[in-house]
PDB file of N, CA and C in Angstrom:
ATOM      1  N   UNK A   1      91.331  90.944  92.670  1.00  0.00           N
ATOM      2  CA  UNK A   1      92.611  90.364  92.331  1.00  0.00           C
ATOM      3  C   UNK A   1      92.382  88.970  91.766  1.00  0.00           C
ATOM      4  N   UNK A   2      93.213  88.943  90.558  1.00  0.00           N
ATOM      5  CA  UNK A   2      92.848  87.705  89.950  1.00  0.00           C
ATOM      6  C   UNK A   2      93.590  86.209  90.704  1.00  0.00           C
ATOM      7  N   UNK A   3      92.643  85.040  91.018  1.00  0.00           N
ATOM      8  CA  UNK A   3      93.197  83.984  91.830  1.00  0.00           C
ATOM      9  C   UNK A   3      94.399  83.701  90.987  1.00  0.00           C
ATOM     10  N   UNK A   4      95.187  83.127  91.091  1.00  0.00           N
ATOM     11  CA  UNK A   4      96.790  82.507  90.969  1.00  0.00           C
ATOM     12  C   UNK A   4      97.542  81.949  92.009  1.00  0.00           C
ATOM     13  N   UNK A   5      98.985  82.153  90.922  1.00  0.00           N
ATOM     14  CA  UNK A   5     100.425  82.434  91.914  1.00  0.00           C
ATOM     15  C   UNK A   5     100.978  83.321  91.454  1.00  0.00           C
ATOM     16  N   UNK A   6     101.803  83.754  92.552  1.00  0.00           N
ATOM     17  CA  UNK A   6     102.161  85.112  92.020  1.00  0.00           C
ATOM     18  C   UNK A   6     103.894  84.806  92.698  1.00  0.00           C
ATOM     19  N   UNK A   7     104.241  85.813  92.279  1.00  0.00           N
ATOM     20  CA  UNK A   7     105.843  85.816  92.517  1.00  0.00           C
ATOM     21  C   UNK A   7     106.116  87.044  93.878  1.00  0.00           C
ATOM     22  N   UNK A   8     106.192  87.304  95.460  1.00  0.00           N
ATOM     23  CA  UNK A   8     106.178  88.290  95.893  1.00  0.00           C
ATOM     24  C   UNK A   8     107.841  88.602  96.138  1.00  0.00           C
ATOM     25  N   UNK A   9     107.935  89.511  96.252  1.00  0.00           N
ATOM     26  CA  UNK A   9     109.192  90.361  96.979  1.00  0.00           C
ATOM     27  C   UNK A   9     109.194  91.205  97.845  1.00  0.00           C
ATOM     28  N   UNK A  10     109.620  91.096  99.321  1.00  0.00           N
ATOM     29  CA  UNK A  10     109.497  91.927 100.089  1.00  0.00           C
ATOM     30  C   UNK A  10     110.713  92.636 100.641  1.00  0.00           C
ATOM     31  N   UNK A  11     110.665  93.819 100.336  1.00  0.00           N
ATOM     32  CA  UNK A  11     112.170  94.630 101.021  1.00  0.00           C
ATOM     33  C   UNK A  11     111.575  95.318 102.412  1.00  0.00           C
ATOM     34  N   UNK A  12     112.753  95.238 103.251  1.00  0.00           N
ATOM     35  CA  UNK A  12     112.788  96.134 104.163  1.00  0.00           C
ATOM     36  C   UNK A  12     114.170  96.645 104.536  1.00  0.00           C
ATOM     37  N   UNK A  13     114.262  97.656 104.871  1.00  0.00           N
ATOM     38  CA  UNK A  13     115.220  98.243 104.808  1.00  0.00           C
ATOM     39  C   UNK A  13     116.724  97.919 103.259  1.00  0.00           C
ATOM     40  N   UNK A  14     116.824  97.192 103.678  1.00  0.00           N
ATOM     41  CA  UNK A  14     118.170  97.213 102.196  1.00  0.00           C
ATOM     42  C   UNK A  14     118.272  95.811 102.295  1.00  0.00           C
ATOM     43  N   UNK A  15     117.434  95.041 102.584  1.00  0.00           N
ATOM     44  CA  UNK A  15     117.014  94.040 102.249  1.00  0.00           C
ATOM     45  C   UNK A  15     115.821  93.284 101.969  1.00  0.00           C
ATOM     46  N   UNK A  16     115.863  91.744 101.427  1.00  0.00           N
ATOM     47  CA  UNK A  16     114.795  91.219 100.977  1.00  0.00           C
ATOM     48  C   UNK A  16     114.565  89.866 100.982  1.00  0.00           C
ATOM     49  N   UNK A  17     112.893  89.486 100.886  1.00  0.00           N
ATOM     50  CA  UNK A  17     112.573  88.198 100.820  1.00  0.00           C
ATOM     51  C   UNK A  17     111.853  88.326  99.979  1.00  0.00           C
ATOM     52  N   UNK A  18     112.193  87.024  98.990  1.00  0.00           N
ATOM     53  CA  UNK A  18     111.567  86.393  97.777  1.00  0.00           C
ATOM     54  C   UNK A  18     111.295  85.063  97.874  1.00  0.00           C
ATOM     55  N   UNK A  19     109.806  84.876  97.221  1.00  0.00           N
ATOM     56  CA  UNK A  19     109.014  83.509  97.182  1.00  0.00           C
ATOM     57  C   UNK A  19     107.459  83.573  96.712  1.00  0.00           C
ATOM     58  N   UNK A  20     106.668  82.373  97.050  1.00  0.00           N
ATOM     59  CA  UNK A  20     105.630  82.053  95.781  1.00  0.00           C
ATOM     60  C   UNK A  20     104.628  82.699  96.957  1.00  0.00           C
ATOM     61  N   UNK A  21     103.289  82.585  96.570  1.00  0.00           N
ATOM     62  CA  UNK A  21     101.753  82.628  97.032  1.00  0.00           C
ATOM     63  C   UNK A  21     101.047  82.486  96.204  1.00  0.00           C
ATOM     64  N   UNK A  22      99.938  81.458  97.303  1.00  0.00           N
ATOM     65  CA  UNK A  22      99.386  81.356  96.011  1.00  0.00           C
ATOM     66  C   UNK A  22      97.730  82.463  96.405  1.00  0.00           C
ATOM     67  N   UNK A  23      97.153  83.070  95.760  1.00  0.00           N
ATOM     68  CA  UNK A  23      96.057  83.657  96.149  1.00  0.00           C
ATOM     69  C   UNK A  23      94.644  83.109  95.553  1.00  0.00           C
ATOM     70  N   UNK A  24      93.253  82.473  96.410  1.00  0.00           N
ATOM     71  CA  UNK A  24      92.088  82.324  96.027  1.00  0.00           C
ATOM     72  C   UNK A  24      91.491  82.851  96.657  1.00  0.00           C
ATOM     73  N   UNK A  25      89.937  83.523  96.372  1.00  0.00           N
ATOM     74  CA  UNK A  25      89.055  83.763  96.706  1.00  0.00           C
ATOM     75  C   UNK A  25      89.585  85.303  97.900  1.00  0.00           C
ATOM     76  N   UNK A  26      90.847  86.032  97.275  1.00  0.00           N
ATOM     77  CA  UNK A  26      90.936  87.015  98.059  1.00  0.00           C
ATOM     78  C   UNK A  26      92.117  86.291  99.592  1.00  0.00           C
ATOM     79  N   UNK A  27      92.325  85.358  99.390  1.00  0.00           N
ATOM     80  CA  UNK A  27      93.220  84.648 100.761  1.00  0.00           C
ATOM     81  C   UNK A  27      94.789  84.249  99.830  1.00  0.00           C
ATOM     82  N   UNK A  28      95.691  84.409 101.241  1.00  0.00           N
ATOM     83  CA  UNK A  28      97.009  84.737 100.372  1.00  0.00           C
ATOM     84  C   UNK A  28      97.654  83.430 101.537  1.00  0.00           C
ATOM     85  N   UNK A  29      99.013  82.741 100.867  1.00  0.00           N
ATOM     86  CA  UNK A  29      99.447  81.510 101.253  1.00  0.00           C
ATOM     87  C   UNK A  29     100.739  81.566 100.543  1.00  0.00           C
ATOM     88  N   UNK A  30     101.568  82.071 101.077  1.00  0.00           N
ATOM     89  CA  UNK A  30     103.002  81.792 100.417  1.00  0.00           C
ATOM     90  C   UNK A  30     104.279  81.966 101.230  1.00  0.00           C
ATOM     91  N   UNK A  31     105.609  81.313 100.942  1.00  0.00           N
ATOM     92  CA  UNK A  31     106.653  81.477 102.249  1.00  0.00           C
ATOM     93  C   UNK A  31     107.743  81.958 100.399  1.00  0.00           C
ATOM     94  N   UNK A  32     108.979  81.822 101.658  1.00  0.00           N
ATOM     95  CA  UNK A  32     109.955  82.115 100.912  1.00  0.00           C
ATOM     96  C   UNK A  32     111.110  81.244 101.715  1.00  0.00           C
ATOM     97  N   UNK A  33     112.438  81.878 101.966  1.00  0.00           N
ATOM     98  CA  UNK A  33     113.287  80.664 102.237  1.00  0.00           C
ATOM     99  C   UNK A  33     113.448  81.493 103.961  1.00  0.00           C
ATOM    100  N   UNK A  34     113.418  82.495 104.521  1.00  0.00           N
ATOM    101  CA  UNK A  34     112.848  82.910 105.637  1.00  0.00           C
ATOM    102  C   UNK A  34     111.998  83.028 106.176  1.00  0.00           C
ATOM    103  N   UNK A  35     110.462  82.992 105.618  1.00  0.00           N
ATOM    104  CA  UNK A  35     108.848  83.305 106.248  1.00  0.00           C
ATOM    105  C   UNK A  35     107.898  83.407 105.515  1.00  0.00           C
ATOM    106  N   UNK A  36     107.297  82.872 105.979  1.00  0.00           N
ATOM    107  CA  UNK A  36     105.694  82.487 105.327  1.00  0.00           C
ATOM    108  C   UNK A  36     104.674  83.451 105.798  1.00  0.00           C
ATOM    109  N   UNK A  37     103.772  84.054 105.035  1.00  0.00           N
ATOM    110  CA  UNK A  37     103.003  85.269 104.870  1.00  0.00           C
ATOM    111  C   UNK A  37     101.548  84.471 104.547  1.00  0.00           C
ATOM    112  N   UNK A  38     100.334  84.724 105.273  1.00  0.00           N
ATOM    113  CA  UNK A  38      99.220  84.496 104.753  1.00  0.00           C
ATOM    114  C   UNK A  38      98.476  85.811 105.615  1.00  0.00           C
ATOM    115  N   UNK A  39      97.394  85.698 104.832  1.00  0.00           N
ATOM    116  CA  UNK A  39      95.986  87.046 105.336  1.00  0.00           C
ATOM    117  C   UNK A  39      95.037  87.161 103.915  1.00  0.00           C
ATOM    118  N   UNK A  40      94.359  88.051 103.900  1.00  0.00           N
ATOM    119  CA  UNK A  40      93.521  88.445 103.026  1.00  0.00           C
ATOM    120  C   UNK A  40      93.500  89.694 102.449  1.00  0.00           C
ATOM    121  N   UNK A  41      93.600  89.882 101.268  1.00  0.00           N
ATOM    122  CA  UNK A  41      93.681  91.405 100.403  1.00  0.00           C
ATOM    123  C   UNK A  41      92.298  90.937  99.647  1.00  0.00           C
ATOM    124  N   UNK A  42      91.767  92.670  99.433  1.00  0.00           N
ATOM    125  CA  UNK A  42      90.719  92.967  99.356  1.00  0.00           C
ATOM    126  C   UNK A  42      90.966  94.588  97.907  1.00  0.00           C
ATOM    127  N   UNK A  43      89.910  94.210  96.994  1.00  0.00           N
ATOM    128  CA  UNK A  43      90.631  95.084  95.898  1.00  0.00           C
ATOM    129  C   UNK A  43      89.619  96.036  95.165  1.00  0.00           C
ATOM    130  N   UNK A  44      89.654  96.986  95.516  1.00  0.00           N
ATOM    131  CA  UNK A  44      88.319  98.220  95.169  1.00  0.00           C
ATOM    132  C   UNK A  44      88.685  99.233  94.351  1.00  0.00           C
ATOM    133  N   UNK A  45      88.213  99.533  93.746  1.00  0.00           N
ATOM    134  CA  UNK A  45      88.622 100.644  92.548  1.00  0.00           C
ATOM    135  C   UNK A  45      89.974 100.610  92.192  1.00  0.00           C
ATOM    136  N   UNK A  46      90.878  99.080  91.973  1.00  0.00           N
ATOM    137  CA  UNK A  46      92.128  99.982  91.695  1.00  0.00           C
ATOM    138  C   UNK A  46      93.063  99.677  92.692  1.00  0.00           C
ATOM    139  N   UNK A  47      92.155  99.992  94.290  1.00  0.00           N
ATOM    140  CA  UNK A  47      93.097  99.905  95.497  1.00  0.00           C
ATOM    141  C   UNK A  47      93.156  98.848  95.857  1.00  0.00           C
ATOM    142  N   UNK A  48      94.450  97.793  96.524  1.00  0.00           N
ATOM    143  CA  UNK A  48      94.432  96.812  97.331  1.00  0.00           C
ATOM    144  C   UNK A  48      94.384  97.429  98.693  1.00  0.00           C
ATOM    145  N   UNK A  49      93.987  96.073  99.490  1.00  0.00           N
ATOM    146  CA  UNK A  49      94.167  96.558 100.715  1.00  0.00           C
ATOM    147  C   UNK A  49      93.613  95.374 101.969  1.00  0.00           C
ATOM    148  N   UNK A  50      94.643  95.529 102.717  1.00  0.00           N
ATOM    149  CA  UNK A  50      94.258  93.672 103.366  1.00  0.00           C
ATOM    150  C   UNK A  50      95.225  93.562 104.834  1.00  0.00           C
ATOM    151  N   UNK A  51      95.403  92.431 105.152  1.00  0.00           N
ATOM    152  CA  UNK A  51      96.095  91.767 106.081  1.00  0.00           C
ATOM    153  C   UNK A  51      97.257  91.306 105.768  1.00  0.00           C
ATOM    154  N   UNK A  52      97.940  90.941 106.178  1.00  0.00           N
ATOM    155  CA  UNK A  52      98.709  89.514 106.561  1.00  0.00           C
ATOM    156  C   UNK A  52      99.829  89.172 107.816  1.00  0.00           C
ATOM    157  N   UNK A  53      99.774  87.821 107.724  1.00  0.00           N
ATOM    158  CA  UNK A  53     100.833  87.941 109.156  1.00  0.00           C
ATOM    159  C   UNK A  53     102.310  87.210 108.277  1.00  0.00           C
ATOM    160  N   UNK A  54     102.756  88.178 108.957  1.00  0.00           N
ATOM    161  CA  UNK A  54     104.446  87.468 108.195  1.00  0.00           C
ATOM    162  C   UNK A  54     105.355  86.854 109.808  1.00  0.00           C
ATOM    163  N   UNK A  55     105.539  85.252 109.634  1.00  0.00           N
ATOM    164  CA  UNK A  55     106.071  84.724 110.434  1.00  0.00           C
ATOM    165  C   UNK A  55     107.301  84.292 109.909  1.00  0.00           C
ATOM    166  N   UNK A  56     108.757  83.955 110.916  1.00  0.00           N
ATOM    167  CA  UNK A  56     109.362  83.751 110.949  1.00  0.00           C
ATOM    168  C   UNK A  56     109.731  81.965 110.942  1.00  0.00           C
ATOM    169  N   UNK A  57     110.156  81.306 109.435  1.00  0.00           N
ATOM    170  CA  UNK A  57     109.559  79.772 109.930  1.00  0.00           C
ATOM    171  C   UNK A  57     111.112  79.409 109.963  1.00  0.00           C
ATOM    172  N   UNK A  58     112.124  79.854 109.454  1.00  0.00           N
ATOM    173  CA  UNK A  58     113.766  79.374 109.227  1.00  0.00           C
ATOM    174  C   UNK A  58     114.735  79.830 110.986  1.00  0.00           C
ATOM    175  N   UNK A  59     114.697  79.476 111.897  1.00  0.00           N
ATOM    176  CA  UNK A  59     115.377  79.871 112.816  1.00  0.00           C
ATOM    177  C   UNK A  59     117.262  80.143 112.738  1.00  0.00           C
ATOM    178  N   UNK A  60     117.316  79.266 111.646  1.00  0.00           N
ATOM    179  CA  UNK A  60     119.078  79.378 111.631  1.00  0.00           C
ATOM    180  C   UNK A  60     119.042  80.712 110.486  1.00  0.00           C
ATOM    181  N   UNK A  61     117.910  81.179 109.833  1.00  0.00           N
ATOM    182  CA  UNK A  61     118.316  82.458 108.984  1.00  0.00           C
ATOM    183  C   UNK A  61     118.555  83.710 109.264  1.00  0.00           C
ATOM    184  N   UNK A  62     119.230  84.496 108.803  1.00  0.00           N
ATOM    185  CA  UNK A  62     119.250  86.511 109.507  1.00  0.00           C
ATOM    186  C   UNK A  62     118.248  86.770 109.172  1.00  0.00           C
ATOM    187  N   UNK A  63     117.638  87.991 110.481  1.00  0.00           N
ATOM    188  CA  UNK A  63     116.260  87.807 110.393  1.00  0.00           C
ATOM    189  C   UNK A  63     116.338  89.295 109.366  1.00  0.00           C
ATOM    190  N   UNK A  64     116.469  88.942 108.316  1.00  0.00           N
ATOM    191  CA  UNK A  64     116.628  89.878 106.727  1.00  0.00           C
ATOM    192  C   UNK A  64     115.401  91.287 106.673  1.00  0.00           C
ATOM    193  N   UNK A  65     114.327  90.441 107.501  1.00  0.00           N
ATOM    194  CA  UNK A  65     113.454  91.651 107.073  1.00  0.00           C
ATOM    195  C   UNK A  65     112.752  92.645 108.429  1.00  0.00           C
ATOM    196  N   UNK A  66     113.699  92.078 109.469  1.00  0.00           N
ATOM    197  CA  UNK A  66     113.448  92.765 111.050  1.00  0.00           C
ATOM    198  C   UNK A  66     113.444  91.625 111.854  1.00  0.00           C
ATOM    199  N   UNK A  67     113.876  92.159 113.478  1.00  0.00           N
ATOM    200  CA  UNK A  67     114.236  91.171 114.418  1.00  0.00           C
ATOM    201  C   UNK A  67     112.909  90.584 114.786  1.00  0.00           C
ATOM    202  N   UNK A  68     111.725  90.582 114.122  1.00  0.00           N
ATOM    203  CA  UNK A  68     110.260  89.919 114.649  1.00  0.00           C
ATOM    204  C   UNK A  68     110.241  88.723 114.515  1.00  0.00           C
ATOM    205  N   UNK A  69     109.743  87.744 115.524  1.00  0.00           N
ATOM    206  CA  UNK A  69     109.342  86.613 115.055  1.00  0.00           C
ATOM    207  C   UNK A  69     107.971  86.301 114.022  1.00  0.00           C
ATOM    208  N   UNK A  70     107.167  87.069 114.759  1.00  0.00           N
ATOM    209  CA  UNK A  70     105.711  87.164 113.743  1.00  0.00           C
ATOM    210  C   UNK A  70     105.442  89.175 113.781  1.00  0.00           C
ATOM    211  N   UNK A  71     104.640  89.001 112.214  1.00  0.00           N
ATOM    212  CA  UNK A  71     104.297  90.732 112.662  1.00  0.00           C
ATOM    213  C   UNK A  71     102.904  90.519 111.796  1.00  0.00           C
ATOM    214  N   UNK A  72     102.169  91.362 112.565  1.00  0.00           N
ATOM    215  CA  UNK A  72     100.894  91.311 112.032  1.00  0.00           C
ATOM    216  C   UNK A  72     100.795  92.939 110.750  1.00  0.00           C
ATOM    217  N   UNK A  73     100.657  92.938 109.633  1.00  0.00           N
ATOM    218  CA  UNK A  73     100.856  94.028 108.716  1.00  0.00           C
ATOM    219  C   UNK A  73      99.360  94.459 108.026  1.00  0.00           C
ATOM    220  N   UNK A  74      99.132  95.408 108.616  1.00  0.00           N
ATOM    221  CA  UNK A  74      98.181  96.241 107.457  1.00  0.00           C
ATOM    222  C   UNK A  74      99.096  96.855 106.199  1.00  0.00           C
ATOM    223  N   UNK A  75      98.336  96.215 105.061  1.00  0.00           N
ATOM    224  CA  UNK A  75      98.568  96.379 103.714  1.00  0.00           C
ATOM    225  C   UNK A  75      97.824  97.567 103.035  1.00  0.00           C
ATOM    226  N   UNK A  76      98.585  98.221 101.484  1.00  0.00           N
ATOM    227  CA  UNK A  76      97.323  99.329 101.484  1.00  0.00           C
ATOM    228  C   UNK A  76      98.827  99.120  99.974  1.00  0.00           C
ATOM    229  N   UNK A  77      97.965  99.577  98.622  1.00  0.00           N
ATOM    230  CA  UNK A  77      98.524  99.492  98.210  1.00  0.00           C
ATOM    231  C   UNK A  77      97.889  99.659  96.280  1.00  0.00           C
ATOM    232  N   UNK A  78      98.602  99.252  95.110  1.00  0.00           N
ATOM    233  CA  UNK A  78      97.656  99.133  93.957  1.00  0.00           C
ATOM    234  C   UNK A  78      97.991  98.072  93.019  1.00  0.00           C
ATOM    235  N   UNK A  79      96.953  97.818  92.005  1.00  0.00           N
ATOM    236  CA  UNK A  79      96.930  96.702  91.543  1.00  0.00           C
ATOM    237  C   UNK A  79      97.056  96.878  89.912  1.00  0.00           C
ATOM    238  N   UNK A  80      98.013  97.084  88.702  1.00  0.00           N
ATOM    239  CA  UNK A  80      98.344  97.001  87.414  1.00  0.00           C
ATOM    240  C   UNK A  80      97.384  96.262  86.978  1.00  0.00           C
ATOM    241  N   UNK A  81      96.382  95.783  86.912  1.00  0.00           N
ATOM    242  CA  UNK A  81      95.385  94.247  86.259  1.00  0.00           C
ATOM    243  C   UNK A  81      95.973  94.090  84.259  1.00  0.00           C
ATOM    244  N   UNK A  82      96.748  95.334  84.069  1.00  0.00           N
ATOM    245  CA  UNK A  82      96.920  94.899  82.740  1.00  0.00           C
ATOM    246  C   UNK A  82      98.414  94.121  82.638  1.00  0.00           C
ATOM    247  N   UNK A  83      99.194  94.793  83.748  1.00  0.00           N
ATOM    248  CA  UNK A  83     100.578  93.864  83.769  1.00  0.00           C
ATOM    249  C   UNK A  83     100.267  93.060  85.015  1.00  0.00           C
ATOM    250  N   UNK A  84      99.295  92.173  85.595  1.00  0.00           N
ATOM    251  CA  UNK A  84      98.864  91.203  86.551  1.00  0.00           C
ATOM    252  C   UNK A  84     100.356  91.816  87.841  1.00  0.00           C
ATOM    253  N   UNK A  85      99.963  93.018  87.718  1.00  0.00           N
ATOM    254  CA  UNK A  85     101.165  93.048  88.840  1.00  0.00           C
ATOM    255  C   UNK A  85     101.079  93.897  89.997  1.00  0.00           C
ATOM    256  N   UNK A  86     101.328  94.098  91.484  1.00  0.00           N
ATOM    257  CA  UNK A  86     101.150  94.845  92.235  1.00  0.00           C
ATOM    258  C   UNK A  86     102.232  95.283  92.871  1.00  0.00           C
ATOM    259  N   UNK A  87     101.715  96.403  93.990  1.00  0.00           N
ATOM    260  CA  UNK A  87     102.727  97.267  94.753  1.00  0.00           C
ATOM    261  C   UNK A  87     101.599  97.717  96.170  1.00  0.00           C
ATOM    262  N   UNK A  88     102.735  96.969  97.007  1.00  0.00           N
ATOM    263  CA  UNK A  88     101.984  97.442  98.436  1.00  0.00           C
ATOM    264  C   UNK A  88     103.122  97.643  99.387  1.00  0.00           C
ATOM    265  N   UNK A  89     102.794  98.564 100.613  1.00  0.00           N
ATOM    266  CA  UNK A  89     103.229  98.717 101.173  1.00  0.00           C
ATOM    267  C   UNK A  89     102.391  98.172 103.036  1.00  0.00           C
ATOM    268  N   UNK A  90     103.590  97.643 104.163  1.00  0.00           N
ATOM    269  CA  UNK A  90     102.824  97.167 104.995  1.00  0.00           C
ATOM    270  C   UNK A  90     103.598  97.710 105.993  1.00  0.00           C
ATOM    271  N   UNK A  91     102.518  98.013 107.373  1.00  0.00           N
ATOM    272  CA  UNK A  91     102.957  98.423 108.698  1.00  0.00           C
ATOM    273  C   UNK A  91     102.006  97.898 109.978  1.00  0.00           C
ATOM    274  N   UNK A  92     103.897  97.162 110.200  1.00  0.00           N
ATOM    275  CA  UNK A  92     103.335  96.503 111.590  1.00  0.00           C
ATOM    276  C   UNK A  92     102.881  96.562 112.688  1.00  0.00           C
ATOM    277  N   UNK A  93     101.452  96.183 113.396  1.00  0.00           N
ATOM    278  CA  UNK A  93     100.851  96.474 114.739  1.00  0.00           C
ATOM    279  C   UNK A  93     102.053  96.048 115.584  1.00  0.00           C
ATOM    280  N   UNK A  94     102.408  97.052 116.425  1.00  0.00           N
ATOM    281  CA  UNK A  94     103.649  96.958 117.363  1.00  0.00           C
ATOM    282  C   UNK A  94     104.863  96.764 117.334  1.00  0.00           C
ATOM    283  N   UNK A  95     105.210  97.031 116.083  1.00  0.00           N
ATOM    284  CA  UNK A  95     106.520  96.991 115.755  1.00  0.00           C
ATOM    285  C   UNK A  95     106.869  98.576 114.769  1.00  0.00           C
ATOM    286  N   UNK A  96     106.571  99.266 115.332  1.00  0.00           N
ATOM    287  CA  UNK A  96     106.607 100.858 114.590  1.00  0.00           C
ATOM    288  C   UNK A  96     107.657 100.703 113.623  1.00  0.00           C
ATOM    289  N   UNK A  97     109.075 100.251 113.615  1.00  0.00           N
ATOM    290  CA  UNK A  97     109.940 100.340 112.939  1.00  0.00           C
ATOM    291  C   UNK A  97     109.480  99.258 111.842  1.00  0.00           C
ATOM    292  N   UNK A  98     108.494  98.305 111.679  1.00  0.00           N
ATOM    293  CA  UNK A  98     108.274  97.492 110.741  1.00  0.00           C
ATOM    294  C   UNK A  98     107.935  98.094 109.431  1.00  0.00           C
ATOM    295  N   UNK A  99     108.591  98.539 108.215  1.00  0.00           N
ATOM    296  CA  UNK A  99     107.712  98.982 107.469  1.00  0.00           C
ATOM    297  C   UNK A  99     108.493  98.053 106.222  1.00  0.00           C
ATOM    298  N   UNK A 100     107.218  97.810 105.270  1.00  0.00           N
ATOM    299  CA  UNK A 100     107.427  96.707 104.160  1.00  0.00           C
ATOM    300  C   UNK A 100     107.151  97.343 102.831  1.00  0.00           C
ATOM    301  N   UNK A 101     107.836  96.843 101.860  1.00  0.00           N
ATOM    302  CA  UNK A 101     107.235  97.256 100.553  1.00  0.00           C
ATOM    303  C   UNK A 101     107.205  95.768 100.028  1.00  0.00           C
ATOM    304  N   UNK A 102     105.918  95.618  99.633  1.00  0.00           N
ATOM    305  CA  UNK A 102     105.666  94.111  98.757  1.00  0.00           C
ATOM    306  C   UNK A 102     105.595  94.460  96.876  1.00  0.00           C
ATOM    307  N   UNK A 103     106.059  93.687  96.759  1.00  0.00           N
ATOM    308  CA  UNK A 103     105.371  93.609  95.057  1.00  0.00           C
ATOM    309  C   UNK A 103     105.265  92.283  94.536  1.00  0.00           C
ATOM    310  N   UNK A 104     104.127  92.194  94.009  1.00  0.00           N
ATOM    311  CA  UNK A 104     104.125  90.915  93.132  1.00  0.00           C
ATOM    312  C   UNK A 104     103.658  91.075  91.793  1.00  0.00           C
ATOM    313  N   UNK A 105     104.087  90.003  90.887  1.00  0.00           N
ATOM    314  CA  UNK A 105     103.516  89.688  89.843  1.00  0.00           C
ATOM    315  C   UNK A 105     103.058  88.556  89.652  1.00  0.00           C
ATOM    316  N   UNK A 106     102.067  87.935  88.622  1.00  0.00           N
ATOM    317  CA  UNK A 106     101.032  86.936  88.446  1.00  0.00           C
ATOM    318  C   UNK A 106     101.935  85.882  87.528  1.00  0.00           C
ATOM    319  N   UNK A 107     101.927  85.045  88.119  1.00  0.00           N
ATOM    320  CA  UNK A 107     102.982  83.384  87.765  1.00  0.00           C
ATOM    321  C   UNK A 107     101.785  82.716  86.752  1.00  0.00           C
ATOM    322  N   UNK A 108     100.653  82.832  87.038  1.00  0.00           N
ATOM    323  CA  UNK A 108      99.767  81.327  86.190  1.00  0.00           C
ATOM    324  C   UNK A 108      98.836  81.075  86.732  1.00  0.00           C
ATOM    325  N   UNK A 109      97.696  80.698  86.184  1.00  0.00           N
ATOM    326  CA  UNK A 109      96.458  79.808  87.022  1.00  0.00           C
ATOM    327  C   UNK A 109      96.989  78.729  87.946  1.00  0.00           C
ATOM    328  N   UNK A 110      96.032  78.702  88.865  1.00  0.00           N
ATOM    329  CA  UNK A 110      95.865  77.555  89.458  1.00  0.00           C
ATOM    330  C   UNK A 110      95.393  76.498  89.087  1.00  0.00           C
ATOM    331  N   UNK A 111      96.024  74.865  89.719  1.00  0.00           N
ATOM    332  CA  UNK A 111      95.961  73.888  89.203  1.00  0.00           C
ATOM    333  C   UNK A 111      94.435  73.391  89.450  1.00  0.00           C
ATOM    334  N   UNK A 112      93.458  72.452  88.701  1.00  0.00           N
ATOM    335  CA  UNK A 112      92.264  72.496  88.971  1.00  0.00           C
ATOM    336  C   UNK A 112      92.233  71.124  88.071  1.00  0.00           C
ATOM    337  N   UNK A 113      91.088  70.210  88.349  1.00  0.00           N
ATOM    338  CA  UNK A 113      90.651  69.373  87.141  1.00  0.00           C
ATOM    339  C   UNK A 113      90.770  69.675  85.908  1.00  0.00           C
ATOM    340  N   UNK A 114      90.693  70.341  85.298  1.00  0.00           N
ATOM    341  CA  UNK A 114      90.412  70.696  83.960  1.00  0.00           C
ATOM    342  C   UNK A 114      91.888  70.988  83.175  1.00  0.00           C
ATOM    343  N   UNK A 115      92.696  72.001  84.258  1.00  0.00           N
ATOM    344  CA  UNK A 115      94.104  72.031  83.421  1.00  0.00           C
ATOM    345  C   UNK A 115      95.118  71.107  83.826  1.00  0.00           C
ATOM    346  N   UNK A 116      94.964  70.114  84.508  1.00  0.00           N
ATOM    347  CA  UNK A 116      96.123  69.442  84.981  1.00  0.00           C
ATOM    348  C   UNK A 116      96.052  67.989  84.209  1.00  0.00           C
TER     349      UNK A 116
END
């Protein structure tokens, strides 16, 4: 997976959270205006496939994407590399009813000496 930012969206059930991440070296770092998501995706023939923990950081918000405070999600999923864009799906250790569909697409390089 190519390093960036990417744009994610996560639905669950008939709802959703939208916001940034940024991804290097395979490690993921991004919130939205309900919860912040980091772990590691890992990308083999085609397939993604990784971690992450999605925590709850807004206490006055509806909890939009399940009553969890934190859920730990195995990811499994695929990767477009010609439209920089993906589709995963995630299910939570101990929360059986947790199930996620992520997608993102690729925002831009990261900021570095050279382009800033």
């Amino acid at each position: 997976m190519q390093d960036g930012m990417y744009w994610l969206r996560f639905e669950a059930y008939d709802r959703t959270e939208e916001g940034v991440a940024v991804v290097r070296r395979g490690l993921v770092n991004g919130g939205g205006s309900v919860y912040v998501w980091q772990g590691r995706l890992t990308l083999e023939d085609g397939a993604m496939r990784g971690h992450l923990v999605i925590r709850k950081w807004n206490p006055q918000a509806p909890p939009d994407l399940g009553m969890f405070k934190t859920a730990n999600l195995d990811i499994d999923g695929s990767l477009d590399a010609s439209a920089r864009s993906f589709e995963m799906e995630g299910h939570a250790h101990g929360h059986h009813v947790v199930h996620l569909r992520i997608s993102g697409h690729w925002l831009g390089e990261l900021a570095d000496d050279d382009n800033i």
